[in-house]
N, C-alpha and C. Protein backbone atom coordinates (compact mmCIF):
# COMPACT_ATOMS: atom_id res chain seq x y z
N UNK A 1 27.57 221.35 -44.93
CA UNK A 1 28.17 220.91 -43.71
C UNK A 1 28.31 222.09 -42.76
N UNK A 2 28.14 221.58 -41.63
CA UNK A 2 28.32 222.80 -40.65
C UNK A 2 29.62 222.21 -39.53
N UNK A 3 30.73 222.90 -39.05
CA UNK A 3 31.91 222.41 -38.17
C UNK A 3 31.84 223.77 -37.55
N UNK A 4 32.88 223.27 -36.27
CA UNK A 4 33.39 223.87 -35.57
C UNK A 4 34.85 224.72 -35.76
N UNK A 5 35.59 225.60 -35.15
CA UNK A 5 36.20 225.87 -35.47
C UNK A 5 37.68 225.12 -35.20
N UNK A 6 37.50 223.99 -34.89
CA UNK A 6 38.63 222.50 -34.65
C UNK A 6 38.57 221.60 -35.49
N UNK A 7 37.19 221.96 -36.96
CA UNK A 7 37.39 221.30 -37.81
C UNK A 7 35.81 219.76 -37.72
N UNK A 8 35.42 219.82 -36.12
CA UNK A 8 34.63 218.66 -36.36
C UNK A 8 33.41 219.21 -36.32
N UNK A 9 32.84 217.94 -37.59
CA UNK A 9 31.04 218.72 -38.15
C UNK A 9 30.08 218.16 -37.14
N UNK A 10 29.43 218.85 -37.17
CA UNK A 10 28.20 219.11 -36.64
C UNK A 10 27.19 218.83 -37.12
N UNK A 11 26.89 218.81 -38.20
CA UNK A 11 25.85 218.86 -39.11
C UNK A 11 25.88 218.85 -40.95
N UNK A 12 25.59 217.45 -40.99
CA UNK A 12 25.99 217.39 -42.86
C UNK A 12 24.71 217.12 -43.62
N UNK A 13 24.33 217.30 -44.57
CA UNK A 13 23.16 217.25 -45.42
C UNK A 13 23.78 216.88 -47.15
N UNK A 14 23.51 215.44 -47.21
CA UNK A 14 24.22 214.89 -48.62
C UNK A 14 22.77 214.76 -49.44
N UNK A 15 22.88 215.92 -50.40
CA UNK A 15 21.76 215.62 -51.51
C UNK A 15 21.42 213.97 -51.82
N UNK A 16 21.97 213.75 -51.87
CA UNK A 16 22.10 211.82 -52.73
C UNK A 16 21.44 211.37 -51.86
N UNK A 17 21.45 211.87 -50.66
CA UNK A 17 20.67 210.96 -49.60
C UNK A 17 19.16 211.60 -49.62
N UNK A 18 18.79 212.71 -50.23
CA UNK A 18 17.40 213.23 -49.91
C UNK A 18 16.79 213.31 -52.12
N UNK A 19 16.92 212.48 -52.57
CA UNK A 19 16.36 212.24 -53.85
C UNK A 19 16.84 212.70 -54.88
N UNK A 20 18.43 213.47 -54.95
CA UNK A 20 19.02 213.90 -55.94
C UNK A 20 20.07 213.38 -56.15
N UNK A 21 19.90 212.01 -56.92
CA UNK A 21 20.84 210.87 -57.23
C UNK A 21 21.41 210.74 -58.86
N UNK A 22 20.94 211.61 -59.47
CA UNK A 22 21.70 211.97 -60.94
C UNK A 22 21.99 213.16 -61.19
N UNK A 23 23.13 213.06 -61.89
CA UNK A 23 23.78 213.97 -62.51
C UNK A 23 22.93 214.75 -63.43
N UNK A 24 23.28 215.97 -64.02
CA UNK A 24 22.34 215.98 -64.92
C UNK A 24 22.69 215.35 -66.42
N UNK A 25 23.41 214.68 -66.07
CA UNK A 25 24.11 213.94 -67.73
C UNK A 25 23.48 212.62 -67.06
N UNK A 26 22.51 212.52 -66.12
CA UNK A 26 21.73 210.70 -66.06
C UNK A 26 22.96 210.33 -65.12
N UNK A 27 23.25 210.58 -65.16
CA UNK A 27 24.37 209.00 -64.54
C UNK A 27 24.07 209.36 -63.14
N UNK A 28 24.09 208.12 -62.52
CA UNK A 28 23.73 207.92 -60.47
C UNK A 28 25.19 208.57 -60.15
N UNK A 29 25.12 209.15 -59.14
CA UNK A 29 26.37 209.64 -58.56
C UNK A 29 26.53 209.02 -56.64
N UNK A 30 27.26 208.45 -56.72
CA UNK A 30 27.64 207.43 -55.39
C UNK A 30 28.75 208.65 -54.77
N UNK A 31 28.83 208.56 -53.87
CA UNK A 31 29.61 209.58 -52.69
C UNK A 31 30.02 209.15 -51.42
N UNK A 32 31.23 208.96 -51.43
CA UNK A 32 32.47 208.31 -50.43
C UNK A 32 32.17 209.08 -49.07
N UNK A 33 31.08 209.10 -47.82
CA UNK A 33 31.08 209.75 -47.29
C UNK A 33 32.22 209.94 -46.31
N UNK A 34 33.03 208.90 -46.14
CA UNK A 34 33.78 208.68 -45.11
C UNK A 34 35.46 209.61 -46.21
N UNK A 35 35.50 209.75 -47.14
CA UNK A 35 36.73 210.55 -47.71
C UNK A 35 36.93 211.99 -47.57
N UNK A 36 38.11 212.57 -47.30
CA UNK A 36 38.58 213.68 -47.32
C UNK A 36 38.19 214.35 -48.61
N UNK A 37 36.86 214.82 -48.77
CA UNK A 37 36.55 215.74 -49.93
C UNK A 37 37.23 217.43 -50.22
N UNK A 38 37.77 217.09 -49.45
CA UNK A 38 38.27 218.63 -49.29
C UNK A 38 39.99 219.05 -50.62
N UNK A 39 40.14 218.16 -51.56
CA UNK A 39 41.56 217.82 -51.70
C UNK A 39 41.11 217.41 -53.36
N UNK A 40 39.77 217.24 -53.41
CA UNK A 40 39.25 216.69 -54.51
C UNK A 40 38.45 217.29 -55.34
N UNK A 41 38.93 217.99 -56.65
CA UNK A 41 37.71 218.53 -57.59
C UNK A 41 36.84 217.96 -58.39
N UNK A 42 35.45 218.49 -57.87
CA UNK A 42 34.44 217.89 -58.43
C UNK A 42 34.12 218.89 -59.56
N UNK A 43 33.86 218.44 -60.61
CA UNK A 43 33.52 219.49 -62.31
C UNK A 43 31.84 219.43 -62.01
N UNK A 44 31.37 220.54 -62.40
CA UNK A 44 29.68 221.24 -62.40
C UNK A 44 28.69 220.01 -62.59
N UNK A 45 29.32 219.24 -63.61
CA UNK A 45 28.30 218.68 -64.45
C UNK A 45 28.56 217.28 -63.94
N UNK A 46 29.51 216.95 -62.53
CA UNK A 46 29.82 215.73 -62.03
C UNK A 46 28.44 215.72 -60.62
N UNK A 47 28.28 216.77 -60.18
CA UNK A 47 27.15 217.22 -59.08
C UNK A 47 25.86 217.01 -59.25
N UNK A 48 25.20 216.27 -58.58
CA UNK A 48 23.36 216.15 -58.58
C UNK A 48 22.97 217.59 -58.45
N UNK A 49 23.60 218.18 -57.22
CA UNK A 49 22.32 219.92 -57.35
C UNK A 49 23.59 221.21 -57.59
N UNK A 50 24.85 220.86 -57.22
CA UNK A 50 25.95 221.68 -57.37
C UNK A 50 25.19 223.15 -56.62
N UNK A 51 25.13 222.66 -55.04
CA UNK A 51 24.62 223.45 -53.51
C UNK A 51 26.20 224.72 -53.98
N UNK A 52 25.49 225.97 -54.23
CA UNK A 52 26.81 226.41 -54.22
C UNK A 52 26.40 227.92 -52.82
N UNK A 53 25.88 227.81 -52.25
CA UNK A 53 25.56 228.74 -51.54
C UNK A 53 24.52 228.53 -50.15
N UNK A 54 24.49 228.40 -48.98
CA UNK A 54 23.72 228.08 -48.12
C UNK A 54 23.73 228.96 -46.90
N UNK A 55 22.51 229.14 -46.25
CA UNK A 55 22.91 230.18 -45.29
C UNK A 55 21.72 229.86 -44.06
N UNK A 56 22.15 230.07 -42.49
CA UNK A 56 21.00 229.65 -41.86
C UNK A 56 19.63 230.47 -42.00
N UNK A 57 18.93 230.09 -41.82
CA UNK A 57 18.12 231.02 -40.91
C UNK A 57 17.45 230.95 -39.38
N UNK A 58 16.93 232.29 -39.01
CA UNK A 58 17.14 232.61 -37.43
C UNK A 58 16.28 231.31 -36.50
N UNK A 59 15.49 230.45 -37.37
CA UNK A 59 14.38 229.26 -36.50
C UNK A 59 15.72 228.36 -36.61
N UNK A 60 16.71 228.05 -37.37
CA UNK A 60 17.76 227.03 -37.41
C UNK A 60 17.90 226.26 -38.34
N UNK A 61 16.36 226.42 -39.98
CA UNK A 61 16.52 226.08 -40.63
C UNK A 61 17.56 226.68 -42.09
N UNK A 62 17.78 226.06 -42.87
CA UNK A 62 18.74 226.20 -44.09
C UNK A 62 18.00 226.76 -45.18
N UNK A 63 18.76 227.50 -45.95
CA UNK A 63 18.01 227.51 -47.19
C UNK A 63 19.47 227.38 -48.12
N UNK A 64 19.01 226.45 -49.22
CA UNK A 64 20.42 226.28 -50.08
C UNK A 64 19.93 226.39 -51.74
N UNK A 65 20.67 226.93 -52.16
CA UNK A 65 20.65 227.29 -54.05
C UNK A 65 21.10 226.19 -54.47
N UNK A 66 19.97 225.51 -55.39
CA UNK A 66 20.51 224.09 -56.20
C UNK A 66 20.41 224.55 -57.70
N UNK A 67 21.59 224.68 -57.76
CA UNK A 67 22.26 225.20 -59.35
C UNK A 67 21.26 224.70 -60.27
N UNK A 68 21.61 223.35 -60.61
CA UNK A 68 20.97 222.48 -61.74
C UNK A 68 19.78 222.41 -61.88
N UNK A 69 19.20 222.20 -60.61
CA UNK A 69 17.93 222.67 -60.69
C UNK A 69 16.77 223.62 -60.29
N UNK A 70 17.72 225.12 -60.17
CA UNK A 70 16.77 226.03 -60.62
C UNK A 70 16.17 226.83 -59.44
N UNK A 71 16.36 226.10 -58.20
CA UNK A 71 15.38 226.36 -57.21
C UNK A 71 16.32 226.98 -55.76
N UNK A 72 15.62 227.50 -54.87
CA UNK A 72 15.95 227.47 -53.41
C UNK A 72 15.29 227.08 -52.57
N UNK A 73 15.67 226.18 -51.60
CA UNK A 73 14.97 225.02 -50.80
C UNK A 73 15.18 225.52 -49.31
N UNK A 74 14.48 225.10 -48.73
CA UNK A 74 14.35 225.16 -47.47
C UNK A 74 14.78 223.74 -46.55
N UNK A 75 16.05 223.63 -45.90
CA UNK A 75 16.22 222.32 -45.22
C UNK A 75 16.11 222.24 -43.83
N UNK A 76 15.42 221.29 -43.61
CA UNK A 76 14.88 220.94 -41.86
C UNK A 76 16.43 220.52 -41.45
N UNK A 77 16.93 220.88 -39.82
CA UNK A 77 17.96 220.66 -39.63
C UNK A 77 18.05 219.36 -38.75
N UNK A 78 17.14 218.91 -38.29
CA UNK A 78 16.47 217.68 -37.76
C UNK A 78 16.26 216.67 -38.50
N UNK A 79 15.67 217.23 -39.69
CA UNK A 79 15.23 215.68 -40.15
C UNK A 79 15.62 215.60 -41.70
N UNK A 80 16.03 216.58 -42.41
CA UNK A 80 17.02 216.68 -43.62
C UNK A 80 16.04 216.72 -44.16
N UNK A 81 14.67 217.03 -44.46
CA UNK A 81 13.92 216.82 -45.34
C UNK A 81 13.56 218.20 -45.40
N UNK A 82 13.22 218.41 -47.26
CA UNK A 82 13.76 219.86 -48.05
C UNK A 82 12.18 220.11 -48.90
N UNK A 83 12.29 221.18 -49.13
CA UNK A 83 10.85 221.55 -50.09
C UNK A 83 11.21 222.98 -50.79
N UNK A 84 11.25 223.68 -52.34
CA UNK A 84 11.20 224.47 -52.72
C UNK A 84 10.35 225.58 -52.08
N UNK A 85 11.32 226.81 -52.05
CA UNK A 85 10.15 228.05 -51.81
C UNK A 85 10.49 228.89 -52.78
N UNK A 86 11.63 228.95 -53.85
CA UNK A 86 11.76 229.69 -54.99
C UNK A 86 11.91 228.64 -55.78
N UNK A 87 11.05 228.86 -57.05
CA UNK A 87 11.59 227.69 -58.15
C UNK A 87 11.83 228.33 -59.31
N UNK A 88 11.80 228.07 -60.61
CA UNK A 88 11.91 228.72 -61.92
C UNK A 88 12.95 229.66 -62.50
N UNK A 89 14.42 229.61 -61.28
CA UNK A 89 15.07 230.28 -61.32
C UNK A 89 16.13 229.55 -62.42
N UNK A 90 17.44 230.30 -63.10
CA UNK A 90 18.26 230.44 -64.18
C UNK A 90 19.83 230.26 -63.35
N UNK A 91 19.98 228.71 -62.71
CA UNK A 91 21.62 228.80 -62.60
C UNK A 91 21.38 229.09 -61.03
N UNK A 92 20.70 229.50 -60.02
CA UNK A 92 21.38 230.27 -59.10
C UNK A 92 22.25 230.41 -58.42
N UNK A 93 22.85 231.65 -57.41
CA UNK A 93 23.62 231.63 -56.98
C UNK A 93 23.56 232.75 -55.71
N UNK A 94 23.99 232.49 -54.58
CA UNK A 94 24.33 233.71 -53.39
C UNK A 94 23.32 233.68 -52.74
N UNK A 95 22.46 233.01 -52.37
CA UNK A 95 21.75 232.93 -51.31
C UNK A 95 21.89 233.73 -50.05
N UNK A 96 21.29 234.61 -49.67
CA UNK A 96 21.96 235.19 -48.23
C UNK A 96 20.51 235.67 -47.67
N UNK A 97 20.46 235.63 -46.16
CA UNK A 97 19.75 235.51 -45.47
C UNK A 97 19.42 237.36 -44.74
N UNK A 98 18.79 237.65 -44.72
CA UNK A 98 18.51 239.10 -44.27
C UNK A 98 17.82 239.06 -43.24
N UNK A 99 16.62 238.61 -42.86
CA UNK A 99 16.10 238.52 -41.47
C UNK A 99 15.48 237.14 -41.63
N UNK A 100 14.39 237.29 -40.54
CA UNK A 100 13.34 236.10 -40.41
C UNK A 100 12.56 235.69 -41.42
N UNK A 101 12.35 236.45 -42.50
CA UNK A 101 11.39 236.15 -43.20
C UNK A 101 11.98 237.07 -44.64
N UNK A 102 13.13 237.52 -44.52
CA UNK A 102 13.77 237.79 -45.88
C UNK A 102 15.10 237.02 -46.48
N UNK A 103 15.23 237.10 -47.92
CA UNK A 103 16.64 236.85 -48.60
C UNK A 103 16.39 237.11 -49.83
N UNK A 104 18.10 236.71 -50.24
CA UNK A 104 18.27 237.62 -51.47
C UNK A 104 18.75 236.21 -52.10
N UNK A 105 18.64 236.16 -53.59
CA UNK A 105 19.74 235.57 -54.46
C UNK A 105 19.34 236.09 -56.09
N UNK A 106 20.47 235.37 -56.60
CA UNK A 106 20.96 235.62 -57.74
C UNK A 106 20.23 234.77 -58.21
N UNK A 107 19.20 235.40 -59.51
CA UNK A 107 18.76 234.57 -60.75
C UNK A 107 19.89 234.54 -61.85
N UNK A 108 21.02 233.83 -61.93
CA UNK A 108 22.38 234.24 -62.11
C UNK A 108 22.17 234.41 -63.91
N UNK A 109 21.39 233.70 -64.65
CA UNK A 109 21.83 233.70 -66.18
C UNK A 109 20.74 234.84 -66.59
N UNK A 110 19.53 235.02 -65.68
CA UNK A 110 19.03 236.06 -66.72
C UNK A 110 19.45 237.65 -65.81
N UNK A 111 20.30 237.69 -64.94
CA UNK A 111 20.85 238.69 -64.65
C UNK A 111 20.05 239.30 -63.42
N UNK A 112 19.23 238.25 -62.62
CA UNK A 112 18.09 239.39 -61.87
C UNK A 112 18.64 239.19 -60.08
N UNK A 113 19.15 240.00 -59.99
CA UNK A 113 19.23 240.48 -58.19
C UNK A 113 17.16 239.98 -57.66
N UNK A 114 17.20 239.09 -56.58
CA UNK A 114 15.77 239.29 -56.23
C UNK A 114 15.86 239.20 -54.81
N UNK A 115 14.94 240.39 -54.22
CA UNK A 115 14.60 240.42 -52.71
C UNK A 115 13.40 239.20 -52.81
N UNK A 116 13.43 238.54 -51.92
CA UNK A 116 12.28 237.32 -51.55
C UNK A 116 12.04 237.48 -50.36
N UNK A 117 10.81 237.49 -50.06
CA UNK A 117 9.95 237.15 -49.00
C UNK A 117 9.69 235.76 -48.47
N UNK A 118 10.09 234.93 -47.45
CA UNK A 118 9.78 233.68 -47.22
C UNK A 118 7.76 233.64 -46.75
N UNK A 119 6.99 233.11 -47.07
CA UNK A 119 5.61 232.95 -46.21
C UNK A 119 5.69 232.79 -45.11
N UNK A 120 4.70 233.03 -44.40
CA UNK A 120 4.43 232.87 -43.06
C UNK A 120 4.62 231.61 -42.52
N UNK A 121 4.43 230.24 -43.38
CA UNK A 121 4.36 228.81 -42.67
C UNK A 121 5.79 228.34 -43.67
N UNK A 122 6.22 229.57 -44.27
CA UNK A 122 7.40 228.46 -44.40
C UNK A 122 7.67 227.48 -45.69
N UNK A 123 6.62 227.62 -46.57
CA UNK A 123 5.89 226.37 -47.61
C UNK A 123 6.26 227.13 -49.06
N UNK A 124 6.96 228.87 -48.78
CA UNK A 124 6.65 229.45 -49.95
C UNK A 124 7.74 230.28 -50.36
N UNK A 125 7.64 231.39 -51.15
CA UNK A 125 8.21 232.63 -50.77
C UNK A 125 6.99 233.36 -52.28
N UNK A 126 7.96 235.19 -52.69
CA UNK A 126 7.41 235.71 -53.49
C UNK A 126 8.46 236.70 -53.55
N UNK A 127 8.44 237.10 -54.85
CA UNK A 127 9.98 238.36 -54.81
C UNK A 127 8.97 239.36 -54.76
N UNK A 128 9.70 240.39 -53.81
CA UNK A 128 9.55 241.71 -53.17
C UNK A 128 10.45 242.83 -54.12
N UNK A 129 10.93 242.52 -54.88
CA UNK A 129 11.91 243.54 -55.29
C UNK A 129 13.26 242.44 -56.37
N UNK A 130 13.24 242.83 -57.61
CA UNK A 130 13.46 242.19 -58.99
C UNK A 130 14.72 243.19 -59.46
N UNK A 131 16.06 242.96 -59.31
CA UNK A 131 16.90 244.33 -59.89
C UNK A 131 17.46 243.80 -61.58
N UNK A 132 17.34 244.41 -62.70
CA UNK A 132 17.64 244.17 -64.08
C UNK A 132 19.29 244.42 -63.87
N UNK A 133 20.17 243.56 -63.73
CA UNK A 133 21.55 244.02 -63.61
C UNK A 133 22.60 244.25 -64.88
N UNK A 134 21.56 243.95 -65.88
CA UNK A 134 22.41 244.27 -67.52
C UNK A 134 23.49 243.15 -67.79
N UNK A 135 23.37 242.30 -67.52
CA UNK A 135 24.63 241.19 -67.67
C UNK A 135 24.01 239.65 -67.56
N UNK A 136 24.29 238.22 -68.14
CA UNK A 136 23.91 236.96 -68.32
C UNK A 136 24.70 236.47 -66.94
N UNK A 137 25.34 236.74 -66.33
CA UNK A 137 25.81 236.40 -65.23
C UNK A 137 26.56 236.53 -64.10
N UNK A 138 25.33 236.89 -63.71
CA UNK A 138 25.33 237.51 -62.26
C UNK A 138 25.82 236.54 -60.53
N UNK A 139 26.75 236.79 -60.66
CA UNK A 139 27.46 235.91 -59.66
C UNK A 139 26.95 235.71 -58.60
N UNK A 140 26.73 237.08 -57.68
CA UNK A 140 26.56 237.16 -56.29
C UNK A 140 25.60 238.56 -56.61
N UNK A 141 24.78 238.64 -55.28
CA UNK A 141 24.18 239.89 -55.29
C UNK A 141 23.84 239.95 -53.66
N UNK A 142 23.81 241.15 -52.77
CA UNK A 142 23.23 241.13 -51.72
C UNK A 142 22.61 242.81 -51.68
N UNK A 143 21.81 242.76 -50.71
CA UNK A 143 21.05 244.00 -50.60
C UNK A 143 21.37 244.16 -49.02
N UNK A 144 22.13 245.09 -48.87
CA UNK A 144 23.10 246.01 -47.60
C UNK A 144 21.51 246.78 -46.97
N UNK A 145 20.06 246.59 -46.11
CA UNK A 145 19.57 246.90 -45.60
C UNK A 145 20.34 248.57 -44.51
N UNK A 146 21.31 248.32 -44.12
CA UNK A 146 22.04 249.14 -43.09
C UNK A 146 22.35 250.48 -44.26
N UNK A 147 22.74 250.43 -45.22
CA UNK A 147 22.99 251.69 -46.28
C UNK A 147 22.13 251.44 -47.59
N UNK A 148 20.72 251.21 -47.49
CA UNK A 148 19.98 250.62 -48.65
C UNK A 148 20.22 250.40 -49.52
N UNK A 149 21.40 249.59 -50.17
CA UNK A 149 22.11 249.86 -51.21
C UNK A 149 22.35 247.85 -51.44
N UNK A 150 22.10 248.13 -52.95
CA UNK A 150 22.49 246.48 -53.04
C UNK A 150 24.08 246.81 -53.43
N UNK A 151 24.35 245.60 -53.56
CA UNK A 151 25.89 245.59 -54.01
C UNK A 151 25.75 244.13 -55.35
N UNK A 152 26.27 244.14 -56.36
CA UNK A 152 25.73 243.28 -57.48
C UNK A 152 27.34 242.68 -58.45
N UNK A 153 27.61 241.67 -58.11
CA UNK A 153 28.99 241.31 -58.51
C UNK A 153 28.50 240.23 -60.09
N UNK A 154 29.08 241.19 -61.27
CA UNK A 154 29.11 240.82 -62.57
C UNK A 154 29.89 240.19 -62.72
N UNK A 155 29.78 238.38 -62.63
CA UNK A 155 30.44 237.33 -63.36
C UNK A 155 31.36 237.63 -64.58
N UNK A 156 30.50 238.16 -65.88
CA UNK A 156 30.71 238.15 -67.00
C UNK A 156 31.87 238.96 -67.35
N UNK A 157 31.39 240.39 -66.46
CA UNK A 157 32.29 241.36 -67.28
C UNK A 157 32.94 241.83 -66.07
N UNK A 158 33.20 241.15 -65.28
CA UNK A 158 34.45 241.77 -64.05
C UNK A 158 33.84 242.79 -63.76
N UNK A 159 33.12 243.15 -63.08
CA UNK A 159 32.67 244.47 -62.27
C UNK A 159 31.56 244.00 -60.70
N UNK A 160 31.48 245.17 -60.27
CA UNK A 160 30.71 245.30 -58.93
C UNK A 160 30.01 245.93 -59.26
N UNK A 161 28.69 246.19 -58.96
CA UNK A 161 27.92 247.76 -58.96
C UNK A 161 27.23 247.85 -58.21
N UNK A 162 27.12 249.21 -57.41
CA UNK A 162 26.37 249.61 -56.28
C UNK A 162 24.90 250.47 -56.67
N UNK A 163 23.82 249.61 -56.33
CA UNK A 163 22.56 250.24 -56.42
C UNK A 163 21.67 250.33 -55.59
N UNK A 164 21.15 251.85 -55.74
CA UNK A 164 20.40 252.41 -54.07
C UNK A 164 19.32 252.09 -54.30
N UNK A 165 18.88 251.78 -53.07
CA UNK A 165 17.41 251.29 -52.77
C UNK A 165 16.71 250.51 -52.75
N UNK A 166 15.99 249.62 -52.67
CA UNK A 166 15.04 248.37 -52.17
C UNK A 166 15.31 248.38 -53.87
N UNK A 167 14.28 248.71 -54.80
CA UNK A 167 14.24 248.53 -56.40
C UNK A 167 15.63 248.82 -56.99
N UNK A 168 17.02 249.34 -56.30
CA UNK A 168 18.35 249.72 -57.14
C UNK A 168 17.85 250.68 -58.47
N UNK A 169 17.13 251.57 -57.94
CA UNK A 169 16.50 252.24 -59.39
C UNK A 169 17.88 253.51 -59.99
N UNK A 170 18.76 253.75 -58.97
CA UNK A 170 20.18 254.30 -58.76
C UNK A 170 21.30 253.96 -58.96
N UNK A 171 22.12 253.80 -59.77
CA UNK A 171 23.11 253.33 -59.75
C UNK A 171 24.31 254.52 -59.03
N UNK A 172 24.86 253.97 -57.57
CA UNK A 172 26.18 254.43 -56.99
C UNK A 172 26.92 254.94 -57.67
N UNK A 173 27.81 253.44 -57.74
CA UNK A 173 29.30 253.48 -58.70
C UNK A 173 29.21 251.94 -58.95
N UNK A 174 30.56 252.05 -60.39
CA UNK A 174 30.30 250.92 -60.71
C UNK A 174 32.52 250.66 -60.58
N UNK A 175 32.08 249.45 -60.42
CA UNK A 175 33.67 249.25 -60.30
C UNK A 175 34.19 247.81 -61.22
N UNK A 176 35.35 247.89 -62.02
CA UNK A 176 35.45 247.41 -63.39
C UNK A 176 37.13 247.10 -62.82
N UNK A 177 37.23 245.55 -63.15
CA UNK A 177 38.55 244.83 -63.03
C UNK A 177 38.76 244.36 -63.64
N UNK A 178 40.47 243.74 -64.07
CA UNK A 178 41.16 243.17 -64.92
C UNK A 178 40.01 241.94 -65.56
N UNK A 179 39.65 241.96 -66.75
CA UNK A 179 38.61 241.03 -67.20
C UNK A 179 39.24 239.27 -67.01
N UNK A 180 40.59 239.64 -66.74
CA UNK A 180 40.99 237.98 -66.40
C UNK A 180 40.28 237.25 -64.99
N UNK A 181 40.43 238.36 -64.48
CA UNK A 181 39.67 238.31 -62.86
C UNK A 181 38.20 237.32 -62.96
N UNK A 182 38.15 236.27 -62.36
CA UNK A 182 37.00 235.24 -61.99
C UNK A 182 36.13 236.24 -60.77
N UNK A 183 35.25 237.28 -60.43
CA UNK A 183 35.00 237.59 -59.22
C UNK A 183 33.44 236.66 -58.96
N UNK A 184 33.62 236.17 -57.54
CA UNK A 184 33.36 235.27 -56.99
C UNK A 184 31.60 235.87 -56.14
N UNK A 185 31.82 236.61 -54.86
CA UNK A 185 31.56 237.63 -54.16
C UNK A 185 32.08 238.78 -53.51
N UNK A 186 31.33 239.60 -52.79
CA UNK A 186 31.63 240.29 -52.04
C UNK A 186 30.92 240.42 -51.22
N UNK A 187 31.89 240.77 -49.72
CA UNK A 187 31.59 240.98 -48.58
C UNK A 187 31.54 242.48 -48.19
N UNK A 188 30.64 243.13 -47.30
CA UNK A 188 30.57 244.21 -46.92
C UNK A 188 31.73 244.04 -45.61
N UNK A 189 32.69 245.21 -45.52
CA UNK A 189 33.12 245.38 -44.25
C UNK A 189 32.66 246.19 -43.36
């Protein structure tokens, strides 16, 4: 969904409506469009794609991480209709947009930070740069272009770690929190 800052949307895109109508436990999943979803928890395994990350890009189209199944899609903002340009991925997560023709996300279970290249028409992508982050789950990851440095937030074991360079062949620093701690992302300030 996309809103304003008064709260009214602009722009909504309901999987169920573009061919992802089961759960992955089979069962059809029906969706109250007209209800206050905001008040209501939905559990992982209640979600057709469990969209946990979406970000524009600069033509106006979307690209969104569909958990369950593996992939990152590209969504028309006109006509809602979606097509993989990363597939074969593990869980993902953190999608973020770098320029016209770059992004990053999280291959979250086998641990891999990946720079992606979108194609020229749009139909594709190809990873540019693969980081081994030593951990099954990898939450969030972004690559800070402005201080070449990725930044790599460990699900598993409560930590951050900062690694230099397009490949992170460097490790910065690494930063390690109360293991009760859920960390989510991080934002550069």
């Amino acid at each position: 969904m996309e809103f304003n800052r008064s709260g009214e949307i602009l722009w909504s895109w309901w999987a169920t409506d573009h061919g992802f109508e089961l759960t992955p436990n089979g069962q059809p999943r029906v969706v109250d469009k007209l209800a206050d979803h905001r008040t209501i928890q939905y559990g992982t395994l209640a979600q057709t794609t469990h969209i946990n990350s979406a970000a524009e890009l600069p033509d106006g189209r979307f690209l969104a991480s569909l958990f369950h199944q593996g992939m990152v899609v590209v969504i028309e903002r006109e006509t809602g209709a979606w097509h993989p340009v990363l597939e074969g991925l593990d869980h993902p997560h953190a999608v973020r947009v770098l320029d016209e023709s770059h992004f990053t996300v999280a291959d979250t279970v086998r641990g891999r930070a990946l720079l992606v290249k979108i194609n020229k028409m749009g139909d594709g992508a190809h990873v540019e740069a693969e980081i081994d982050t030593g951990t099954n789950w990898l939450q969030d990851c972004r690559y800070d272009s402005e201080h070449n440095c990725w930044v790599l937030v460990d699900g598993k074991n409560s930590r951050v770690v900062l690694r230099r360079g397009r490949a992170g062949n460097k490790k910065l620093a690494e930063f390690n929190f109360d293991p009760e701690w859920r960390l989510y992302e991080t934002h550069i300030l």
